[in-house]
N, C-alpha and C. Protein backbone atom coordinates (compact mmCIF):
# COMPACT_ATOMS: atom_id res chain seq x y z
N UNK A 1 -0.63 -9.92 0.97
CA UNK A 1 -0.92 -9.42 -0.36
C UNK A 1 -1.08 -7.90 -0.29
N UNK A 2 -0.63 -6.88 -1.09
CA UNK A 2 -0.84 -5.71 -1.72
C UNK A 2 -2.09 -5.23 -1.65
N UNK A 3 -2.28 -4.14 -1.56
CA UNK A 3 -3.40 -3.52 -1.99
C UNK A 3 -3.59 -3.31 -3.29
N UNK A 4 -4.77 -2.93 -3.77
CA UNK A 4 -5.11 -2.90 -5.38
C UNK A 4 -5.91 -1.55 -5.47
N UNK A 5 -5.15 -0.73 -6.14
CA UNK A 5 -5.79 0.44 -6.55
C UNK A 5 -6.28 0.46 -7.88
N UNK A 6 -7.36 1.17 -8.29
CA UNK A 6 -8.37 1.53 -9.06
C UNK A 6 -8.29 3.09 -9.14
N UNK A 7 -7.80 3.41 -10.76
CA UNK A 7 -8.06 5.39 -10.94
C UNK A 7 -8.99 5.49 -12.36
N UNK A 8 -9.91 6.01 -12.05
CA UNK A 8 -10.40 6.30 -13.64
C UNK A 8 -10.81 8.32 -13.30
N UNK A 9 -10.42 8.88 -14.13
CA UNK A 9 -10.46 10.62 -14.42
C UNK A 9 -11.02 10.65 -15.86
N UNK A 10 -11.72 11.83 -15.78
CA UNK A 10 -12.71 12.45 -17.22
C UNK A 10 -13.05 14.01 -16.98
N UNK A 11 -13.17 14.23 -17.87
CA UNK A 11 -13.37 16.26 -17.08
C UNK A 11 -15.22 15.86 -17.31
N UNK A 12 -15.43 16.79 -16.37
CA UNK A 12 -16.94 17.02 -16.47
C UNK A 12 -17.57 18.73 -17.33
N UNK A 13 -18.36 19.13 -17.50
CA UNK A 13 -18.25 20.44 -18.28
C UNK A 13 -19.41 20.80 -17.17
N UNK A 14 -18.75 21.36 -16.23
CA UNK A 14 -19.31 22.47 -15.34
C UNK A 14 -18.33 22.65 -14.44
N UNK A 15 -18.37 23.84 -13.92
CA UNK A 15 -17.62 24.07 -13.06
C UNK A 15 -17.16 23.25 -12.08
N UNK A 16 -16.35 23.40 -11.08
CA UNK A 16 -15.96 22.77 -9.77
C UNK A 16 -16.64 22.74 -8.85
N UNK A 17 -17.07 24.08 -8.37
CA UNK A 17 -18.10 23.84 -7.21
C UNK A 17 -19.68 23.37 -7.91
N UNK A 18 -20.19 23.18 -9.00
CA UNK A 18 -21.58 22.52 -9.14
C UNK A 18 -20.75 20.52 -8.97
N UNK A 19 -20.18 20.60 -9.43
CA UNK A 19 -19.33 19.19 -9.80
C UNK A 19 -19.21 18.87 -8.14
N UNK A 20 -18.28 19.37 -7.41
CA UNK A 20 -18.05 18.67 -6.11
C UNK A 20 -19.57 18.98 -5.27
N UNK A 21 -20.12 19.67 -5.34
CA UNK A 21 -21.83 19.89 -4.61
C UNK A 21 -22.42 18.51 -4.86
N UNK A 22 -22.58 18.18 -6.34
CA UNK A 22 -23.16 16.69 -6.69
C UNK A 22 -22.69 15.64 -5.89
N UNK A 23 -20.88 15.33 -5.79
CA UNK A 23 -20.74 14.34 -5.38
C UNK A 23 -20.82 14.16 -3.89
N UNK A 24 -20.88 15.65 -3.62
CA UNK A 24 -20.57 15.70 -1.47
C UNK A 24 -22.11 16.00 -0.80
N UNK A 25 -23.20 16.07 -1.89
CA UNK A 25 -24.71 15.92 -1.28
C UNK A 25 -25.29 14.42 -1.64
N UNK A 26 -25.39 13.55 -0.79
CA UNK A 26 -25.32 12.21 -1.40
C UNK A 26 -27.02 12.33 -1.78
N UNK A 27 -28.26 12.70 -1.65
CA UNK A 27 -29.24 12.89 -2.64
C UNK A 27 -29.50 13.17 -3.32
N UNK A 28 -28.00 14.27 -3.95
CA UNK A 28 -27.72 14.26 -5.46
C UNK A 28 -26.82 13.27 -5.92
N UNK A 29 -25.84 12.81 -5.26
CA UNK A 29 -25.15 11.57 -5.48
C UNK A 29 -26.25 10.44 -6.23
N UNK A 30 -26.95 10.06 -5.84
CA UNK A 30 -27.49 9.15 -6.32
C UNK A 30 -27.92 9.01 -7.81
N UNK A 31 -27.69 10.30 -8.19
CA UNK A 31 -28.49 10.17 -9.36
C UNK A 31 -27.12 9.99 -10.23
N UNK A 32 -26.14 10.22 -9.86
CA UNK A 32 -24.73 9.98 -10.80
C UNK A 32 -24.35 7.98 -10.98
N UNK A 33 -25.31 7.61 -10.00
CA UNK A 33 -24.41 5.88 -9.68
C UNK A 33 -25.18 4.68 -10.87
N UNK A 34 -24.53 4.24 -11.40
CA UNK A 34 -25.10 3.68 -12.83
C UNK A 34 -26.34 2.85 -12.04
N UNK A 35 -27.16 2.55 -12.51
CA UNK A 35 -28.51 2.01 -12.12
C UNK A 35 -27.87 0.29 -12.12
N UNK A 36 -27.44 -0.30 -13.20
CA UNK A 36 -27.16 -1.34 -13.71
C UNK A 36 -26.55 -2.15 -12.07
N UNK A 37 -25.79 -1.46 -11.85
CA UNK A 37 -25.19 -1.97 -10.58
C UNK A 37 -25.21 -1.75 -9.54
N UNK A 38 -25.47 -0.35 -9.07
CA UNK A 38 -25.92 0.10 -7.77
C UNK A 38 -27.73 -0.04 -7.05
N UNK A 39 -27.82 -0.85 -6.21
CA UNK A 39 -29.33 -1.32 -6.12
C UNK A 39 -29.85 -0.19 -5.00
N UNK A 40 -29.09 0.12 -4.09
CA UNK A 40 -29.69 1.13 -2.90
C UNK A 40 -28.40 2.16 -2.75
N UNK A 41 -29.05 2.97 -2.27
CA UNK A 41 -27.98 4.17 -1.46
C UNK A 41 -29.17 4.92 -0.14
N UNK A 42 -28.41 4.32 0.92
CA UNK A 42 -29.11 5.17 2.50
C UNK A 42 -28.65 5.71 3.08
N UNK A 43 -28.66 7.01 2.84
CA UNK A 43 -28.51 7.84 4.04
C UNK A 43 -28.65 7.29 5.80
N UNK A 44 -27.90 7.52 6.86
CA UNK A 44 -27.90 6.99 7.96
C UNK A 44 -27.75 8.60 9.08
N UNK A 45 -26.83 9.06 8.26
CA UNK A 45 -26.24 10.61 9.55
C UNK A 45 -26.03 11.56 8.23
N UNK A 46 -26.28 12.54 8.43
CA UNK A 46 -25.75 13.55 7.18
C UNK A 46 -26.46 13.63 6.67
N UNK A 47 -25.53 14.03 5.55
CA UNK A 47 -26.44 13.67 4.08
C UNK A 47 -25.17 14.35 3.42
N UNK A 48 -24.60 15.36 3.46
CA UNK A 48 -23.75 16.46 2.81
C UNK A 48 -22.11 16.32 3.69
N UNK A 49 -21.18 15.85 2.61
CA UNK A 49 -19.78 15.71 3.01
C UNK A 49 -19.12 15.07 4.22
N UNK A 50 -18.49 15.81 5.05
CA UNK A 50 -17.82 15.30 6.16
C UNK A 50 -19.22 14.76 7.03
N UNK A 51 -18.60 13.82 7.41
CA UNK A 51 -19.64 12.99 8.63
C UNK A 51 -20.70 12.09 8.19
N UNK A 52 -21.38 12.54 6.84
CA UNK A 52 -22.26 11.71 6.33
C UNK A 52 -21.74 9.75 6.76
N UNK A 53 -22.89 9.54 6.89
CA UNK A 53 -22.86 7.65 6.91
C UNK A 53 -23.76 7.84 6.17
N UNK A 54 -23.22 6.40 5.37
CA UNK A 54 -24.64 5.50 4.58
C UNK A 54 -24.15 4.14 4.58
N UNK A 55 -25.15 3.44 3.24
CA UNK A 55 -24.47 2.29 3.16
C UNK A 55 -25.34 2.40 1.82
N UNK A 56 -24.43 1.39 0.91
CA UNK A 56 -24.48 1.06 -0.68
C UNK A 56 -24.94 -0.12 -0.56
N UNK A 57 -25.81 -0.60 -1.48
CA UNK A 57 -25.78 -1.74 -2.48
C UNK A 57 -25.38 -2.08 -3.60
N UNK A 58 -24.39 -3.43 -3.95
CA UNK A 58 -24.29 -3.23 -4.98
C UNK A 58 -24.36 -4.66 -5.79
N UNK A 59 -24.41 -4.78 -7.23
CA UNK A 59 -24.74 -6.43 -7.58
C UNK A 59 -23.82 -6.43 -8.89
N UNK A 60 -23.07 -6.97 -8.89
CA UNK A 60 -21.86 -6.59 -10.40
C UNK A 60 -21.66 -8.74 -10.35
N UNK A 61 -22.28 -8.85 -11.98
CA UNK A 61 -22.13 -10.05 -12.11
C UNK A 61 -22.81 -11.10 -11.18
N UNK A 62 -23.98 -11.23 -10.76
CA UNK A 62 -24.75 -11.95 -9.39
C UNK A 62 -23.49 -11.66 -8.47
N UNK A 63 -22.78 -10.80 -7.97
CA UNK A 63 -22.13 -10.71 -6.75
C UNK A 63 -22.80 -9.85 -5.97
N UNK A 64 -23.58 -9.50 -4.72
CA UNK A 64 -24.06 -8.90 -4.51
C UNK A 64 -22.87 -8.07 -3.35
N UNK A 65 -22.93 -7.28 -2.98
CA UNK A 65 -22.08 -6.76 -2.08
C UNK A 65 -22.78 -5.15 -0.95
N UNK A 66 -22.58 -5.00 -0.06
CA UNK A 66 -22.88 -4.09 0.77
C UNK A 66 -21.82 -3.23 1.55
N UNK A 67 -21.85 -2.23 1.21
CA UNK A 67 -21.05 -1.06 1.90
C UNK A 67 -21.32 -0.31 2.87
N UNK A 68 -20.28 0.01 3.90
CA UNK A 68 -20.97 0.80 5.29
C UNK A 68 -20.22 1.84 5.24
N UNK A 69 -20.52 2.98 4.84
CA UNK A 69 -19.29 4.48 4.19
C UNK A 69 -19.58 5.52 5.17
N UNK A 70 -18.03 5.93 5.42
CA UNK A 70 -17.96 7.56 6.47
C UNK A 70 -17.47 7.98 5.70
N UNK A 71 -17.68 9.03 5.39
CA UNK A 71 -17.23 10.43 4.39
C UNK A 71 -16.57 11.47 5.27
N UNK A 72 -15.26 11.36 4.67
CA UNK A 72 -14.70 12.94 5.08
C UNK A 72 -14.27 13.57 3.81
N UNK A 73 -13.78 14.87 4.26
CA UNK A 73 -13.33 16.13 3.34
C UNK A 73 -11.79 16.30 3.92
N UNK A 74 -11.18 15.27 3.60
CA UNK A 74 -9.25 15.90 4.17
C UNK A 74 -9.02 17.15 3.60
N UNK A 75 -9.42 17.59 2.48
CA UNK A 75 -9.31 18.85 2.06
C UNK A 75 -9.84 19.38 0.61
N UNK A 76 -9.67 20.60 0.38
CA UNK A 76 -10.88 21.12 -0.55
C UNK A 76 -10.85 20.61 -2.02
N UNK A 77 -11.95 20.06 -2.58
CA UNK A 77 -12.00 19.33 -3.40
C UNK A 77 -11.90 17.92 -3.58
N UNK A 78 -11.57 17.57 -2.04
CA UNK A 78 -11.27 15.84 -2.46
C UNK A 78 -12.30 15.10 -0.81
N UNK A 79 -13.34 14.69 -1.56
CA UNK A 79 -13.83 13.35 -0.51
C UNK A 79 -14.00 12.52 -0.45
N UNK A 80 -13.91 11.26 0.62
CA UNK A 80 -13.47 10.26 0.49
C UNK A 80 -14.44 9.59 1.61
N UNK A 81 -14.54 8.46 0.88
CA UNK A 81 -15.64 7.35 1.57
C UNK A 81 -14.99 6.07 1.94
N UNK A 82 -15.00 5.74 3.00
CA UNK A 82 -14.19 4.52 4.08
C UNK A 82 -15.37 3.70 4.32
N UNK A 83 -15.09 2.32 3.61
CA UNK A 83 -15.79 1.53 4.31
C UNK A 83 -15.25 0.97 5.76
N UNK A 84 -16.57 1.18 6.74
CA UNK A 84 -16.18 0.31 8.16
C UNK A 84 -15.85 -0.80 8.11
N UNK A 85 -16.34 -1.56 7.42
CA UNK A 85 -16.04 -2.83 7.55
C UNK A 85 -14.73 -3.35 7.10
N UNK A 86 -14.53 -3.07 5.82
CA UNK A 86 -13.14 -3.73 5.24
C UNK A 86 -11.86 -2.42 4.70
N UNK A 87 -12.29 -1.45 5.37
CA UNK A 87 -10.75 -0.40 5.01
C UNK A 87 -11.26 0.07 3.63
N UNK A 88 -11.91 -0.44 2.72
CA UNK A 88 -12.10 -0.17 1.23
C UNK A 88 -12.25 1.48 1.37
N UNK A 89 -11.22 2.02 0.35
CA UNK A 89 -11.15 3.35 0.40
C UNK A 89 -11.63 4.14 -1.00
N UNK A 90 -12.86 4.69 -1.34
CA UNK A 90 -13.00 5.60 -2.50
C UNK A 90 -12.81 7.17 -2.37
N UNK A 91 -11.63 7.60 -3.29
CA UNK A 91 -11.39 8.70 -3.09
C UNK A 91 -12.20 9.69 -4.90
N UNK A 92 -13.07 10.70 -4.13
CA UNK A 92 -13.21 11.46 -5.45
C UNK A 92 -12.80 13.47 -5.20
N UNK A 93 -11.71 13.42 -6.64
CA UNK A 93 -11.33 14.52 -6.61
C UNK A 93 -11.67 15.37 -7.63
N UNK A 94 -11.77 16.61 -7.34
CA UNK A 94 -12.39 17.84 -8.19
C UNK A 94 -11.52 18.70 -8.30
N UNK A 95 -10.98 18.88 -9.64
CA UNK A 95 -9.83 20.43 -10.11
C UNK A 95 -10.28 20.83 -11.41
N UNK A 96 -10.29 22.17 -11.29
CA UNK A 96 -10.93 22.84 -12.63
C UNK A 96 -10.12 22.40 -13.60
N UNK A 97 -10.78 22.69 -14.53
CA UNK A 97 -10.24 22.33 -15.74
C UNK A 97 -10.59 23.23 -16.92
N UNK A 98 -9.96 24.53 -16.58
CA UNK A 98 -10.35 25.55 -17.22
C UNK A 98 -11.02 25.93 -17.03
N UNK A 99 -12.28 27.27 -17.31
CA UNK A 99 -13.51 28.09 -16.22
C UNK A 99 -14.35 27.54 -16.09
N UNK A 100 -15.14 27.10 -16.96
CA UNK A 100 -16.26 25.76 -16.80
C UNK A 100 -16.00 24.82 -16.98
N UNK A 101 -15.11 24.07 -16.58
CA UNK A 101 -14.91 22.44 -16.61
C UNK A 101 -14.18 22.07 -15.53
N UNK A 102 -14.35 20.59 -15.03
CA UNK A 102 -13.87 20.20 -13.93
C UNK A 102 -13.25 18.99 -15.17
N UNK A 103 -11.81 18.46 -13.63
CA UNK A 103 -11.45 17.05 -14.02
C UNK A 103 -11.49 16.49 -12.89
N UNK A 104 -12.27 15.20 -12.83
CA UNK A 104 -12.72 14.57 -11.66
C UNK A 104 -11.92 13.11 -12.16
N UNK A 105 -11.44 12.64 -10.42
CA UNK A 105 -10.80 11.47 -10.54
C UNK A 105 -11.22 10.49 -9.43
N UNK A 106 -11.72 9.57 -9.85
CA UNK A 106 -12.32 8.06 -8.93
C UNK A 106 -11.42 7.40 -8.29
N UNK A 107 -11.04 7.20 -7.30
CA UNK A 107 -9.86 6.37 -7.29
C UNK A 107 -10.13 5.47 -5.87
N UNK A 108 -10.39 3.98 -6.02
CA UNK A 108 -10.36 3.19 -5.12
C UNK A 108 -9.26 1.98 -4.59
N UNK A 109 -9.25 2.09 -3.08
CA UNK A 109 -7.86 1.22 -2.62
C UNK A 109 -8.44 -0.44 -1.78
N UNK A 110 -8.13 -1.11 -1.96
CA UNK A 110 -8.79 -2.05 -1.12
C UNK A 110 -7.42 -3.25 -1.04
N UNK A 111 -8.04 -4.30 0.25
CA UNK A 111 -6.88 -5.19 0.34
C UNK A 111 -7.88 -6.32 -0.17
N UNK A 112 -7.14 -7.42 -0.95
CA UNK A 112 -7.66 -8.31 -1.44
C UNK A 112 -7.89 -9.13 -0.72
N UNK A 113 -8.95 -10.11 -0.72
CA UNK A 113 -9.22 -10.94 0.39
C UNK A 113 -8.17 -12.27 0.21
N UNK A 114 -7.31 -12.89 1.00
CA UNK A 114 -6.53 -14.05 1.27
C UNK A 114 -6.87 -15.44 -0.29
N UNK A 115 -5.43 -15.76 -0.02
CA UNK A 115 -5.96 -17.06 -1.03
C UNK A 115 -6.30 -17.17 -2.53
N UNK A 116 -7.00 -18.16 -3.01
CA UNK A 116 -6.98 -18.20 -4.47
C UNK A 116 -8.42 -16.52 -4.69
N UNK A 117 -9.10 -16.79 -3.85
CA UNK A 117 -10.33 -16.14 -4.12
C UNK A 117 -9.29 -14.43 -4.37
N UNK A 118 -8.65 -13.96 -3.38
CA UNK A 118 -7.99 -12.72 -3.95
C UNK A 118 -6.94 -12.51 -4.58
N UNK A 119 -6.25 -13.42 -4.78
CA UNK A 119 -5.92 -13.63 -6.54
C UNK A 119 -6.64 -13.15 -7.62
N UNK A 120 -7.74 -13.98 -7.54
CA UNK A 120 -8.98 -13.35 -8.93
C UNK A 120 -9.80 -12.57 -9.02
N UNK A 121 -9.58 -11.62 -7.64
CA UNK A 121 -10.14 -10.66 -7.27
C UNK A 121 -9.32 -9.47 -7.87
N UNK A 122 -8.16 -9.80 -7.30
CA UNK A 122 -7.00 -8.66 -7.93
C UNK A 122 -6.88 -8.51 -9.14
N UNK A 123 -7.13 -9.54 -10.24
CA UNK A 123 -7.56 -9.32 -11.87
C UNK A 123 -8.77 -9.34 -11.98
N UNK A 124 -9.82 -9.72 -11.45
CA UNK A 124 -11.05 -9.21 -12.01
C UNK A 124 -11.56 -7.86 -11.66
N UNK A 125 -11.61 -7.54 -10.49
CA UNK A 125 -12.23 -6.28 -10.15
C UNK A 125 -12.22 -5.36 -10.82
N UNK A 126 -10.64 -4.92 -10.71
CA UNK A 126 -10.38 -3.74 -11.32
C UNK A 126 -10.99 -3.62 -12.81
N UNK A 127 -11.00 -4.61 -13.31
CA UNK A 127 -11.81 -4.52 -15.05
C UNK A 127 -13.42 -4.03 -14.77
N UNK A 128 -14.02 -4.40 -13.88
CA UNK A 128 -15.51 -4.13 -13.28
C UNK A 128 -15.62 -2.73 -13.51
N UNK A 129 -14.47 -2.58 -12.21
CA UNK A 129 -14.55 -1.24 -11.21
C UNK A 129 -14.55 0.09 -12.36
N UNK A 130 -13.42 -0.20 -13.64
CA UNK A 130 -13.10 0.67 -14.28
C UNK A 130 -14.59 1.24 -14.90
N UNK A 131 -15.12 -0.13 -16.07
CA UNK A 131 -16.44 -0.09 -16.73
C UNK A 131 -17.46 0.68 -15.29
N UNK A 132 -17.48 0.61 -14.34
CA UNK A 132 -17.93 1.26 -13.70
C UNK A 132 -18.01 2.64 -13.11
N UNK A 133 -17.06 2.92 -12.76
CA UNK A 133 -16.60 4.53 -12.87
C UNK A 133 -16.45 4.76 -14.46
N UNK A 134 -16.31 4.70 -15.49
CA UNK A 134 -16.44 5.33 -16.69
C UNK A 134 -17.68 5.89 -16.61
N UNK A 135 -19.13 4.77 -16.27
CA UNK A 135 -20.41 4.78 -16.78
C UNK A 135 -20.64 6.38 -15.41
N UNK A 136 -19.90 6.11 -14.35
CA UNK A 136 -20.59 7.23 -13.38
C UNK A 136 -19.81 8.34 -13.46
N UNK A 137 -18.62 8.58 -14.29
CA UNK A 137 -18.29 10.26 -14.57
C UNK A 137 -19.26 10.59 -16.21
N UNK A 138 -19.57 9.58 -16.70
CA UNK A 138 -20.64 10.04 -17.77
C UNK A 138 -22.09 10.26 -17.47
N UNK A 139 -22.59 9.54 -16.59
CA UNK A 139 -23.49 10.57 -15.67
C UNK A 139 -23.18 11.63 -14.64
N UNK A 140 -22.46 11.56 -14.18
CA UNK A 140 -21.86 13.17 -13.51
C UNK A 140 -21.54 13.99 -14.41
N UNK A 141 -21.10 14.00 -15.67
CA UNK A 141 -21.13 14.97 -16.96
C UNK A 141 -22.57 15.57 -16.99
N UNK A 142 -23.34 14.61 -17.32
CA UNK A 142 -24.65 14.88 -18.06
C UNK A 142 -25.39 15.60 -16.96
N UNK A 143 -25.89 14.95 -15.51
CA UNK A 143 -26.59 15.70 -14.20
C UNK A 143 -25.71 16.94 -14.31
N UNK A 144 -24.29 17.06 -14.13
CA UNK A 144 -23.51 18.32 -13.78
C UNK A 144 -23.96 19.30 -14.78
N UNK A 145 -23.68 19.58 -16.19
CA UNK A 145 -24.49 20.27 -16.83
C UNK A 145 -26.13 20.59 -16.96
N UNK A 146 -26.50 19.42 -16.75
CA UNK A 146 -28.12 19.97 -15.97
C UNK A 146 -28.02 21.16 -15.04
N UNK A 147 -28.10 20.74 -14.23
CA UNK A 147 -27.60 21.35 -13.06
C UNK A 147 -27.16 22.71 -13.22
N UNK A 148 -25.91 22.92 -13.96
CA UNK A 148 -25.21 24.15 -14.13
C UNK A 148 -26.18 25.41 -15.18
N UNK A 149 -26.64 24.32 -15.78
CA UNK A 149 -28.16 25.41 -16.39
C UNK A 149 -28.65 25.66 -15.87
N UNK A 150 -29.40 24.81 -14.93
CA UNK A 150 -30.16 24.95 -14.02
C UNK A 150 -29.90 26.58 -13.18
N UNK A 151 -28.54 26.85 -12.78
CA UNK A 151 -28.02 27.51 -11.86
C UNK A 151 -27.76 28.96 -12.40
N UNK A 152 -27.53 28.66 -13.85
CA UNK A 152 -27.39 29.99 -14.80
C UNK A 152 -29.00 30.12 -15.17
N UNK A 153 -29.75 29.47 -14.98
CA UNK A 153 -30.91 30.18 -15.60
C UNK A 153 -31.72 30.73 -14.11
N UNK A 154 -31.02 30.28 -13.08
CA UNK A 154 -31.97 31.09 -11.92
C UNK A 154 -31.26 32.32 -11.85
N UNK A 155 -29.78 32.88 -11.96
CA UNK A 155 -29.26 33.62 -11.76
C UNK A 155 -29.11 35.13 -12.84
């Protein structure tokens, strides 16, 4: 079976570098991940971009699920979280979008698990995944402009 990719993009209204800082310091990360579904986020090595480990919790529909993520930076503006365990790949990218605005894009790859079960994996998820990244570039909007005040009013 195929892999199944997942893209959802939205501009955020702050710049690029406050926008990619949020998503590549994962103790600001946290505050972008919808509450509804994400139960933990731990830091393990890192904390900030390349090298960071953690691991996720997550519960979508009583499914509960756990993630074991290495973060790299292949290059500027785009990092990407590998789960150890199953290849599951989330890629998030950052390009301005005019002087203060970013357009950020979610984009996850995974192989479906064998059989009837990834069959209905391959049509259900992605409907999840989407409602899910919508809800977390609309909190990365809202923290990112925090934030970017935040940064203009110290300066």
């Amino acid at each position: 079976m195929s892999n199944v990719t997942v893209t959802v993009s939205g501009k955020v209204q702050a710049p690029t570098a406050v926008v990619y800082n949020i998503l590549a310091d994962y103790n600001q990360h946290r505050q972008i991940l919808p509450p509804n579904y994400f139960t933990r986020l731990d830091i393990e090595e890192g904390g900030v971009g390349e090298g960071t480990r953690l691991t996720t919790a997550m519960n979508v529909m009583g499914n509960k699920q756990e993630f074991h993520l290495s973060v790299s930076e292949p290059q500027p503006g785009v990092l990407v979280e590998r789960d150890v365990n199953t290849g599951l790949n989330t890629t998030f990218t950052v390009k301005p979008a005019g002087t203060s605005a970013s357009e950020v894009s979610i984009q996850t790859t995974w192989q479906p698990h064998p059989g009837l079960s990834g069959v209905l994996e391959r049509y259900t998820t992605p409907f999840f995944m989407r409602r899910i990244y919508r809800q977390e570039l609309d909190l990365l909007d809202a923290y990112a402009r925090q934030q970017n005040e935040k940064r203009q009013a110290e300066n």
